[in-house]
C-alpha atoms as a PDB file:
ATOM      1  CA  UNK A   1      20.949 -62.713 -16.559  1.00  0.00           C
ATOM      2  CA  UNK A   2      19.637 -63.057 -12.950  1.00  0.00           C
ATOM      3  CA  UNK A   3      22.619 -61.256 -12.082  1.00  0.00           C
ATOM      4  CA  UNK A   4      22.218 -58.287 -13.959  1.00  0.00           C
ATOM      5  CA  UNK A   5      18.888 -56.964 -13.065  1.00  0.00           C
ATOM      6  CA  UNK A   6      19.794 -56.202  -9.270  1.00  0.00           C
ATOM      7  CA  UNK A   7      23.279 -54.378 -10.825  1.00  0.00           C
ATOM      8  CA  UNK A   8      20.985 -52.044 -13.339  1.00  0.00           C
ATOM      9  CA  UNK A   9      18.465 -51.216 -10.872  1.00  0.00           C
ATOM     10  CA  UNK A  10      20.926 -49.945  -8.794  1.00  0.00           C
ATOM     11  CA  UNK A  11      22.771 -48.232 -11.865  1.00  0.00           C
ATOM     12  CA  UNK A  12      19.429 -46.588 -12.953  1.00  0.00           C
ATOM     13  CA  UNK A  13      18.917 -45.413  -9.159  1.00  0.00           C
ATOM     14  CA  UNK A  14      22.336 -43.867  -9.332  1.00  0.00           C
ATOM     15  CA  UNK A  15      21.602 -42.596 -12.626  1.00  0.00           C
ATOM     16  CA  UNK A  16      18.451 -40.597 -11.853  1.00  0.00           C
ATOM     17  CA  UNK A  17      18.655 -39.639  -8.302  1.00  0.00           C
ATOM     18  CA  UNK A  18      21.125 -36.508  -8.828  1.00  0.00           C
ATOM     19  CA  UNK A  19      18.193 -36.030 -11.586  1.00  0.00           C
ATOM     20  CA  UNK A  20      15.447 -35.788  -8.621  1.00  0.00           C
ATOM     21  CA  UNK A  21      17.113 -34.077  -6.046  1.00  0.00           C
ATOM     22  CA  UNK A  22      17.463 -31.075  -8.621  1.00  0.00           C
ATOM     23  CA  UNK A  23      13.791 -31.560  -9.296  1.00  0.00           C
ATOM     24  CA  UNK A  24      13.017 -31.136  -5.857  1.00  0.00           C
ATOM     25  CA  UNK A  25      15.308 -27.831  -5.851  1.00  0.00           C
ATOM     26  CA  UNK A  26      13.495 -26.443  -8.705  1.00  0.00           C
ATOM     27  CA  UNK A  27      10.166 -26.836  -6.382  1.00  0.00           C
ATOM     28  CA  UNK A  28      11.278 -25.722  -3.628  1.00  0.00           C
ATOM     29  CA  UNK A  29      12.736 -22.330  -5.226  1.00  0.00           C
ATOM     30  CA  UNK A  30       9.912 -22.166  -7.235  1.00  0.00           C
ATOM     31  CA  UNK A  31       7.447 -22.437  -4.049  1.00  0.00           C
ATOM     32  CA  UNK A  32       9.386 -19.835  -2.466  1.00  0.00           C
ATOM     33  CA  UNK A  33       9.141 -17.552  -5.371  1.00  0.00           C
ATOM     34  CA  UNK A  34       5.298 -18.160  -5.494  1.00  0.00           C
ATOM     35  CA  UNK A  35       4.814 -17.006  -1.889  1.00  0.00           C
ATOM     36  CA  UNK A  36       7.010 -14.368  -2.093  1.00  0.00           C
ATOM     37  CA  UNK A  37       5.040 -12.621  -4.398  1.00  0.00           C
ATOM     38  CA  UNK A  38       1.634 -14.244  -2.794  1.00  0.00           C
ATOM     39  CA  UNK A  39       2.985 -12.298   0.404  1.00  0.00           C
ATOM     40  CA  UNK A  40       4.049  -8.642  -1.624  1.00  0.00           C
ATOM     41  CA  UNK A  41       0.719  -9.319  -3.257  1.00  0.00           C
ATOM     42  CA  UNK A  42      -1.463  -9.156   0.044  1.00  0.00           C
ATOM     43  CA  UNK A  43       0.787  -6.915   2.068  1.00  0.00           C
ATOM     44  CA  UNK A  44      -0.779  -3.927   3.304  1.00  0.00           C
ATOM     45  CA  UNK A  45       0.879  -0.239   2.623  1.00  0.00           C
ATOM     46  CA  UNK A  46       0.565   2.675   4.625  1.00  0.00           C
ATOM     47  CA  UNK A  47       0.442   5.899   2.567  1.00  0.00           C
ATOM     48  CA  UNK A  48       0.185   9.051   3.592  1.00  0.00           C
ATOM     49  CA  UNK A  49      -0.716  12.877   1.924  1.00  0.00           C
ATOM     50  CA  UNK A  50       0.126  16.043   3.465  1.00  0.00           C
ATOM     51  CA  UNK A  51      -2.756  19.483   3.268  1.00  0.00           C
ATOM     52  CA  UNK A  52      -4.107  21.662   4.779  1.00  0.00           C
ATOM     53  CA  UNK A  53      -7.558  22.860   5.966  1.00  0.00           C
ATOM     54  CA  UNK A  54      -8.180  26.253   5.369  1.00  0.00           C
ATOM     55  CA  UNK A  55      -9.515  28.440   8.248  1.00  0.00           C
ATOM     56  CA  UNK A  56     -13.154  29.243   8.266  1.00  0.00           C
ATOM     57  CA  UNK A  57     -13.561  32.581   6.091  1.00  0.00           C
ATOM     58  CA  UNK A  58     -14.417  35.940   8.739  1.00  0.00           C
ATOM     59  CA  UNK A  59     -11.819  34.992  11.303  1.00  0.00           C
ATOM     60  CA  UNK A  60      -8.674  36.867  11.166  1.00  0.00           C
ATOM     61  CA  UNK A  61      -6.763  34.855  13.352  1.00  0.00           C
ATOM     62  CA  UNK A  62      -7.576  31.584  12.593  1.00  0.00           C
ATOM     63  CA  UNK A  63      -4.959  29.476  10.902  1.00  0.00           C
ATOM     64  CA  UNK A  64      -4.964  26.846   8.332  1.00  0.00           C
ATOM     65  CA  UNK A  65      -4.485  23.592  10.252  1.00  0.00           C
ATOM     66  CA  UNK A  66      -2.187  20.512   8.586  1.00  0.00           C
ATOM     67  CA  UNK A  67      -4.000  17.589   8.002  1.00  0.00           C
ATOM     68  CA  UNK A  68      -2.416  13.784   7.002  1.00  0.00           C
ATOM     69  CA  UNK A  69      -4.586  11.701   4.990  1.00  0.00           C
ATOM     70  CA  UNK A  70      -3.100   7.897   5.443  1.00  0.00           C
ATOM     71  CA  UNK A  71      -4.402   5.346   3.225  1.00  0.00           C
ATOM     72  CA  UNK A  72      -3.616   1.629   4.185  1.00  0.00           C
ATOM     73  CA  UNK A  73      -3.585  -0.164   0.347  1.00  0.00           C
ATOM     74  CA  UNK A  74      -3.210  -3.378  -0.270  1.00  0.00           C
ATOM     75  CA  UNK A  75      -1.298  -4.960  -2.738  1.00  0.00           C
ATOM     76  CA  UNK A  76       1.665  -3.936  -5.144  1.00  0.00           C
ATOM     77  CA  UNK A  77      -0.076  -2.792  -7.557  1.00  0.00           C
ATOM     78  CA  UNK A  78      -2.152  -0.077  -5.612  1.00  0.00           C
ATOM     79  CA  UNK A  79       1.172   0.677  -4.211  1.00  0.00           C
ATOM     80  CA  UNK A  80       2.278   1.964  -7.595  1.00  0.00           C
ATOM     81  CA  UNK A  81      -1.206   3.625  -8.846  1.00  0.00           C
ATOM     82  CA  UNK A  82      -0.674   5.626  -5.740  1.00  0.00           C
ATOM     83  CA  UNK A  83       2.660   6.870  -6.460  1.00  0.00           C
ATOM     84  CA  UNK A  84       2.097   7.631  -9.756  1.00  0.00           C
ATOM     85  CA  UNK A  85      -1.210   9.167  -9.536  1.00  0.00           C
ATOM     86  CA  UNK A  86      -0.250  11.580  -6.373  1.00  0.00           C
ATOM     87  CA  UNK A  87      -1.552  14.342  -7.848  1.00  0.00           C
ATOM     88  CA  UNK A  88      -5.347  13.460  -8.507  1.00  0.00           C
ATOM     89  CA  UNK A  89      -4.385  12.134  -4.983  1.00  0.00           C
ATOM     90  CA  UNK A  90      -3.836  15.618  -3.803  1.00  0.00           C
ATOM     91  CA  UNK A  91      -6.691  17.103  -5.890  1.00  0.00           C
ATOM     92  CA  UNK A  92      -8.984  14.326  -4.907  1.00  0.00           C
ATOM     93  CA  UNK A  93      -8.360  15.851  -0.787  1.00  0.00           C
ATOM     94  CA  UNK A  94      -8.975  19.288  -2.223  1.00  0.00           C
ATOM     95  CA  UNK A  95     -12.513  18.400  -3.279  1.00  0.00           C
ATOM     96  CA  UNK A  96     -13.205  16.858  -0.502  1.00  0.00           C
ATOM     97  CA  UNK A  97     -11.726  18.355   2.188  1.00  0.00           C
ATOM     98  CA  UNK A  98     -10.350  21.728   0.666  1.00  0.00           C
ATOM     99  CA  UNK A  99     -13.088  23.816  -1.075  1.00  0.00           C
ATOM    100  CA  UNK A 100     -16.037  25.496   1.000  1.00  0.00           C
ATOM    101  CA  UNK A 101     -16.033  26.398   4.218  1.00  0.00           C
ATOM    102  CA  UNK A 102     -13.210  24.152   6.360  1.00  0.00           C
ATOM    103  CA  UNK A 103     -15.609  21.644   8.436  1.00  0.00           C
ATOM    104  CA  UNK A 104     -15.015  21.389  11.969  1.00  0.00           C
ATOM    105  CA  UNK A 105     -12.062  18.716  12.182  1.00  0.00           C
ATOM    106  CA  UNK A 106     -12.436  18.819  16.022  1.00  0.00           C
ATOM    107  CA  UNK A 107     -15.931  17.375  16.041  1.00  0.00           C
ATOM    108  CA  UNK A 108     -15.748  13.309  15.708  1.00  0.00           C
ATOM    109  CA  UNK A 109     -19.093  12.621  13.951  1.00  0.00           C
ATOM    110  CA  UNK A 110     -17.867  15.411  10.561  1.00  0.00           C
ATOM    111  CA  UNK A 111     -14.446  13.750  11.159  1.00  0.00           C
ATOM    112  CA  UNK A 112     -15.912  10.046  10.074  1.00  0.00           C
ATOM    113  CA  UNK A 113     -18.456  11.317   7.398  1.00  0.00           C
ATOM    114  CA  UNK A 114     -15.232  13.256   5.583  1.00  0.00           C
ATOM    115  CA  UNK A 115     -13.183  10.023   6.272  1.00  0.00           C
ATOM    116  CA  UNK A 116     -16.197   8.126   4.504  1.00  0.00           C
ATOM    117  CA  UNK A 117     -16.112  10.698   1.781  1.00  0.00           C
ATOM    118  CA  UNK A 118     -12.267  10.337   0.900  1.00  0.00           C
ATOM    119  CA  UNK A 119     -12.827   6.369   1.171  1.00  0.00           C
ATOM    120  CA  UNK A 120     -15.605   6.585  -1.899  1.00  0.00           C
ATOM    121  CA  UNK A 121     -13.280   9.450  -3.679  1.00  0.00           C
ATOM    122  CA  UNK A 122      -9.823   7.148  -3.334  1.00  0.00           C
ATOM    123  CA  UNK A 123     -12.087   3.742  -4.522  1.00  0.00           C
ATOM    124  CA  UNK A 124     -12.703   5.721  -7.391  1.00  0.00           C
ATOM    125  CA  UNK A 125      -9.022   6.675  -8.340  1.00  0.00           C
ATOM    126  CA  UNK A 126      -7.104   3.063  -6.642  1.00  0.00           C
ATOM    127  CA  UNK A 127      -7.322  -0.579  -8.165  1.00  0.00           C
ATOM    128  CA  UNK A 128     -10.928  -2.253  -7.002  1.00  0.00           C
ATOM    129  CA  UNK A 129     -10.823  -3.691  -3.300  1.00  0.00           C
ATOM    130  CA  UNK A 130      -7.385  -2.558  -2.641  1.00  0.00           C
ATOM    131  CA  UNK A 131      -8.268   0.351  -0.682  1.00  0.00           C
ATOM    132  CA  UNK A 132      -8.799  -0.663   3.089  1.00  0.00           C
ATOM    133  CA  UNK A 133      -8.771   2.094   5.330  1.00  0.00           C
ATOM    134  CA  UNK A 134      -8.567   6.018   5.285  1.00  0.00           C
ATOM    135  CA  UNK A 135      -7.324   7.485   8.609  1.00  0.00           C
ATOM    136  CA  UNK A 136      -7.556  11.425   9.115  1.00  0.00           C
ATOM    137  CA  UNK A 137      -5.228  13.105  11.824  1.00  0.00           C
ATOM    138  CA  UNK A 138      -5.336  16.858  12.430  1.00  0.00           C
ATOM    139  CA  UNK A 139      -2.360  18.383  14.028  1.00  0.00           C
ATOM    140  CA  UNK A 140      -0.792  22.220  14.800  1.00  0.00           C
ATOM    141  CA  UNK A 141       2.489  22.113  12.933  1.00  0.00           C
ATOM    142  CA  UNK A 142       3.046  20.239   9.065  1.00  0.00           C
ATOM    143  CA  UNK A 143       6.232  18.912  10.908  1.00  0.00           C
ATOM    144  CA  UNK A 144       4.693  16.661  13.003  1.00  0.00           C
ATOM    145  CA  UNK A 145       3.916  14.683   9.745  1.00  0.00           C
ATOM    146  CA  UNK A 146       7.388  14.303   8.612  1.00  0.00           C
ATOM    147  CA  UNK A 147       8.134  10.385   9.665  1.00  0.00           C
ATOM    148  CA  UNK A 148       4.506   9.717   7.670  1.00  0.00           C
ATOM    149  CA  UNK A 149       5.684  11.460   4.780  1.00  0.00           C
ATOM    150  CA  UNK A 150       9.254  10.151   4.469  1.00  0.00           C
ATOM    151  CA  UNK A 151       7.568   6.461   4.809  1.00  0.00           C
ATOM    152  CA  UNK A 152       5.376   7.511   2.036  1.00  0.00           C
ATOM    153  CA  UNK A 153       8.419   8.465  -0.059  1.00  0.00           C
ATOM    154  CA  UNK A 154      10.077   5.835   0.604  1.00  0.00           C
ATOM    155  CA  UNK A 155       7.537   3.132  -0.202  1.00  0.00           C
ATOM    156  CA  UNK A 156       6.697   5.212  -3.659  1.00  0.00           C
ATOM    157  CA  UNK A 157      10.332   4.908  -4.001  1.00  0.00           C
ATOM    158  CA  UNK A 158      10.299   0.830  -4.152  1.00  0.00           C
ATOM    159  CA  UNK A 159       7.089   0.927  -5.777  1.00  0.00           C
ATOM    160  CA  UNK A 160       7.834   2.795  -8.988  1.00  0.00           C
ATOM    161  CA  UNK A 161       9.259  -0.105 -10.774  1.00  0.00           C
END
């Protein structure tokens, strides 16, 4: 009987070590599955919205300038409330930026306090805390957006699902 106890320990070793190695598998593919979506939960997404600012009203030759709005969001889910809710997006702009007379884009300190105003309009509209930044950039032509824009389409694209 002696005999026999060395011969099944080593059978039951055999027996269940194919057993634990696929265990370990398991956790490993499961831990990589976990911080994949840990990392598409936290990444950061820069989104960006196309408009204009209209000239100031008694000037004949002014011209309505392009503006981006780029909002950095965080997180899947904000990813997709953007993309689906582009056009309160756009309307939220408009009542900020849009209606009255067009402030003066050039001057820095109007520049932050309209940035600070579309940051407390977009909290209202995105997922809580998923909002980190709102970037304004004035330019002379709507073209020199297009990279912005096609990123934005892009990401809205993978984010739909």
């Amino acid at each position: 009987m002696k005999s026999l106890f060395p011969l099944g320990a080593i059978f039951v070793f055999l027996a269940f070590s194919p057993v634990a190695g696929n265990a370990a598998e398991e956790t490993e593919e499961q831990l990589k599955a976990r911080q994949k979506a840990e990392a598409e939960a936290n990444r950061v997404h820069a989104l960006s919205v196309f408009s204009y600012v209209n000239p100031v009203r008694g000037r004949i030759h002014s011209r309505r300038r392009p503006i981006l709005i780029t909002l950095n969001v965080k997180g899947i889910k904000a990813l997709s409330k953007f993309c689906h809710q582009k056009p309160l997006i756009g309307e939220t702009i408009l009542k900020v930026i849009g209606w009255g007379p067009a402030p003066d884009l050039s001057n820095k300190k109007i520049l932050a306090e309209k940035q600070r105003d579309l940051r407390e309009a977009f909290d209202a509209v995105l997922p809580e805390n998923s909002l980190k930044t709102v970037s304004l950039k004035v330019g002379r032509m709507a073209s020199e957006f297009g990279d912005d824009l096609k990123l934005t389409a892009k990401a809205c694209s993978v984010g739909k699902g």
